[in-house]
Protein backbone atom coordinates (compact mmCIF):
# COMPACT_ATOMS: atom_id res chain seq x y z
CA UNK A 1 -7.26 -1.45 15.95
CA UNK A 2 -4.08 -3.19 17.01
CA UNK A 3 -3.94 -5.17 13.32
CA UNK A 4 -4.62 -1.94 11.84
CA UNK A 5 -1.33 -0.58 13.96
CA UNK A 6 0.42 -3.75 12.98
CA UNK A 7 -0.68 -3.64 9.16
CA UNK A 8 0.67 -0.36 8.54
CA UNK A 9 4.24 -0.32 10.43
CA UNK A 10 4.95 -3.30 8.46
CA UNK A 11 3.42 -1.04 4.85
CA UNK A 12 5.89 1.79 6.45
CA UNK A 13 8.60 -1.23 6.92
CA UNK A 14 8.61 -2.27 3.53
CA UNK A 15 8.55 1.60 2.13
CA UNK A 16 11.61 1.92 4.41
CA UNK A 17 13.35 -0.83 3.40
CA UNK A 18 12.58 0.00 -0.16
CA UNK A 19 14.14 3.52 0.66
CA UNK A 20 17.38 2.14 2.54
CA UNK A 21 17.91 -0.90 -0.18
CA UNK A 22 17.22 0.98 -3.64
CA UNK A 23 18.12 4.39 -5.02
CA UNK A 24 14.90 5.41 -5.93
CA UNK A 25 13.89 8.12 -8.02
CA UNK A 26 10.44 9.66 -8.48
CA UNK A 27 8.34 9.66 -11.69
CA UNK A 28 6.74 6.39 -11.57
CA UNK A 29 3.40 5.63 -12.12
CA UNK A 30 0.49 6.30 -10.32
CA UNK A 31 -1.41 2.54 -9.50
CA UNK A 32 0.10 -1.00 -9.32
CA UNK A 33 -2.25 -1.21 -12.89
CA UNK A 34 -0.24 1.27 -14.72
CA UNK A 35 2.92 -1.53 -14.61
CA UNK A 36 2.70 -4.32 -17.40
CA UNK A 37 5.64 -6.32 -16.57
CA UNK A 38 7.11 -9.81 -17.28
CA UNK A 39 9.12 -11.71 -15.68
CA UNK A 40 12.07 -11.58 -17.50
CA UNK A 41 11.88 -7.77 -17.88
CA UNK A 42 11.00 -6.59 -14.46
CA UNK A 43 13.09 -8.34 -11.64
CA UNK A 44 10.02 -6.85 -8.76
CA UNK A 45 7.00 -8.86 -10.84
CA UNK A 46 6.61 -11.13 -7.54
CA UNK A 47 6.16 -7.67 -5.61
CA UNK A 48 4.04 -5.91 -7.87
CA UNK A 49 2.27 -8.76 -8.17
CA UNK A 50 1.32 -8.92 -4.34
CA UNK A 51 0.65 -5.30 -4.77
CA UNK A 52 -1.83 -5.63 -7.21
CA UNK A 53 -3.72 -7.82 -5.20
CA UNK A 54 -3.59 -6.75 -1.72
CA UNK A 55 -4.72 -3.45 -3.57
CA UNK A 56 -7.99 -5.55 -5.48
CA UNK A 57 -8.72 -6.96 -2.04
CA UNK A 58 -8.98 -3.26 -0.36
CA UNK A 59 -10.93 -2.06 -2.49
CA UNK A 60 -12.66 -4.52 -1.77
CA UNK A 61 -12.71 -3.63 1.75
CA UNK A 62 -13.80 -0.21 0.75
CA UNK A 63 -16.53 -1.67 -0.96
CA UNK A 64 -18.22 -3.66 1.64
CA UNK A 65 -18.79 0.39 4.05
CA UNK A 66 -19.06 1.11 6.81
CA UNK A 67 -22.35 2.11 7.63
CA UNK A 68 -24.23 -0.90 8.84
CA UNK A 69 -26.76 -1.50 11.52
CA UNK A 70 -28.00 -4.44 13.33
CA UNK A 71 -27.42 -7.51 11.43
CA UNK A 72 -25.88 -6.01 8.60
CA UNK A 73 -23.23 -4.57 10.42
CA UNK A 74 -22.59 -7.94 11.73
CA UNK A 75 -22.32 -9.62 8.33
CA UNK A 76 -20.05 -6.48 6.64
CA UNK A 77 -17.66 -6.80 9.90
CA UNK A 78 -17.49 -10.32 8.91
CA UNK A 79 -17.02 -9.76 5.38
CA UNK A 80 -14.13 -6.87 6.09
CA UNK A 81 -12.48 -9.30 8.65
CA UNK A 82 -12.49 -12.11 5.55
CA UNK A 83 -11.21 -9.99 3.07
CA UNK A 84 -8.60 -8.55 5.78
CA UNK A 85 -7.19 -12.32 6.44
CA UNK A 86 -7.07 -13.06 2.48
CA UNK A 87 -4.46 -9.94 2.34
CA UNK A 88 -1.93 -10.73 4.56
CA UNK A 89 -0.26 -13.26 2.36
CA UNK A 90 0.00 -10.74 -0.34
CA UNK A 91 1.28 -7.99 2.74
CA UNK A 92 3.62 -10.57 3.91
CA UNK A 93 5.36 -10.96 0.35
CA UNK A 94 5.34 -7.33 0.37
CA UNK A 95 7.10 -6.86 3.09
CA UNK A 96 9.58 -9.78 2.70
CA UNK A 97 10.69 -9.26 -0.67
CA UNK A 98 13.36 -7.35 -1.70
CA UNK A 99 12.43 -4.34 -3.79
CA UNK A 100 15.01 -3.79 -6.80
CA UNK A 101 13.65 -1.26 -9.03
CA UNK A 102 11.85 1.36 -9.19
CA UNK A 103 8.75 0.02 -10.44
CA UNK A 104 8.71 -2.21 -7.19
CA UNK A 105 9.03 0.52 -5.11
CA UNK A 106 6.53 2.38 -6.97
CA UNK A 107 3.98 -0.27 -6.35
CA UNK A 108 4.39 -0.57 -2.64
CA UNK A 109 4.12 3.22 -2.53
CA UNK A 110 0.49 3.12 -4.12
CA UNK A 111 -0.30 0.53 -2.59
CA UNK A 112 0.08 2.47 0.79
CA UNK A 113 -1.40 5.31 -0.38
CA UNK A 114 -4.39 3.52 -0.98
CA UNK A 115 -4.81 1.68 2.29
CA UNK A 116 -3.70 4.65 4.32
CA UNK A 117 -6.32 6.60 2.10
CA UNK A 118 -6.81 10.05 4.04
CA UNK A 119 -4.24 9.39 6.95
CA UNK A 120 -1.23 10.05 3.86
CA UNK A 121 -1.66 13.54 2.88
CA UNK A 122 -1.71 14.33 -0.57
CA UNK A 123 -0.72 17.88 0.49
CA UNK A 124 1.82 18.66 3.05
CA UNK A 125 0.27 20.09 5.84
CA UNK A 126 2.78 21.76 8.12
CA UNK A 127 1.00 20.75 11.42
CA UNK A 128 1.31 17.30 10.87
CA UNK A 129 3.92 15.15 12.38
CA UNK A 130 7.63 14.94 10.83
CA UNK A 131 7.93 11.70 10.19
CA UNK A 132 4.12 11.77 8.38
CA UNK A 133 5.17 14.66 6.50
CA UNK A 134 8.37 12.87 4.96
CA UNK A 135 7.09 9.65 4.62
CA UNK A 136 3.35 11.45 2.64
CA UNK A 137 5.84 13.69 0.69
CA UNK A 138 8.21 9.98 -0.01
CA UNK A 139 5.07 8.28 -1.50
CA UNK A 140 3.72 11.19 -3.33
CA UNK A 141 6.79 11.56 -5.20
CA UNK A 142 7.15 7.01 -5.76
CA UNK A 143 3.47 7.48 -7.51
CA UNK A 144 3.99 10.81 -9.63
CA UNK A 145 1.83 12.90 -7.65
CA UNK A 146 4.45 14.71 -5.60
C-alpha cells in the first residue's frame, strides 16, 4: 500500500510539474502509442519514451489479476512485485525529466490515467474531492478525452 501511496504522489508530482513548467494546452492524443517521435523532432522523446514503457509494464501488471488462491496467488504476487520493481526506472525518468512540450505532457497524463485506472474519473463527479476533481478533469483534457 505505502509504494502504491508513494508511486502515485510522485505520477501527481510529475503532472504538476508538467503543469507549473509548460503552458500546456489540451488536444493531444489519447496513449503514449499515438506519438511517433524522433529525436530531433520532439525534444520529450526520453519522456515519452519512459512512458511508453512503464505503460507496457502495467499492463502487464493488469495482466497477471488478481484473483489467485493458494499457490497461485503466491506466484502472481511475485510476478506483480517483479514487474512493479522493473517500472520504477522508467517512473523515476518520468518524474525527473523536464517536460517541454506538449506531447510530453500528454504522455505522462495517459500514462496516469492508466495506472490510476478507476481512481481518475473519466467523468466529474461532484462528490469527489477538489483536488481529484481538478487533477481527473487536468488529465482528461492532456489525453483528448476531456
Amino acid at each position: 500500500m505505502e509504494a502504491t501511496v508513494s508511486r502515485r504522489r510522485s505520477l501527481f508530482a510529475a503532472a504538476s510539474a508538467v503543469v507549473m513548467g509548460a503552458g500546456i494546452t489540451a488536444g493531444a492524443a489519447a496513449s503514449v502509442a499515438d506519438f511517433a517521435p524522433t529525436a530531433a523532432a520532439e525534444p520529450d522523446l526520453d519522456v515519452i519514451l519512459a512512458c511508453a514503457e512503464f505503460d507496457k509494464l502495467e499492463r502487464a501488471i493488469r495482466a497477471v489479476g488478481g484473483h489467485h488462491r493458494g499457490e497461485a496467488e503466491k506466484v502472481a504476487d511475485r510476478e506483480r512485485k517483479r514487474l512493479q520493481l522493473l517500472q520504477e526506472p522508467h517512473l523515476n525518468r518520468m518524474c525527473s525529466l523536464p517536460v517541454r512540450t506538449p506531447a510530453g505532457a500528454s504522455a505522462i497524463a495517459a500514462s496516469l490515467l492508466l495506472y490510476e485506472a478507476g481512481e481518475l474519473a473519466l467523468d466529474d463527479d461532484p462528490h469527489d474531492y477538489k483536488n481529484a476533481r481538478m487533477l481527473s478533469a487536468l488529465v482528461r483534457g492532456l489525453v483528448g478525452r476531456a
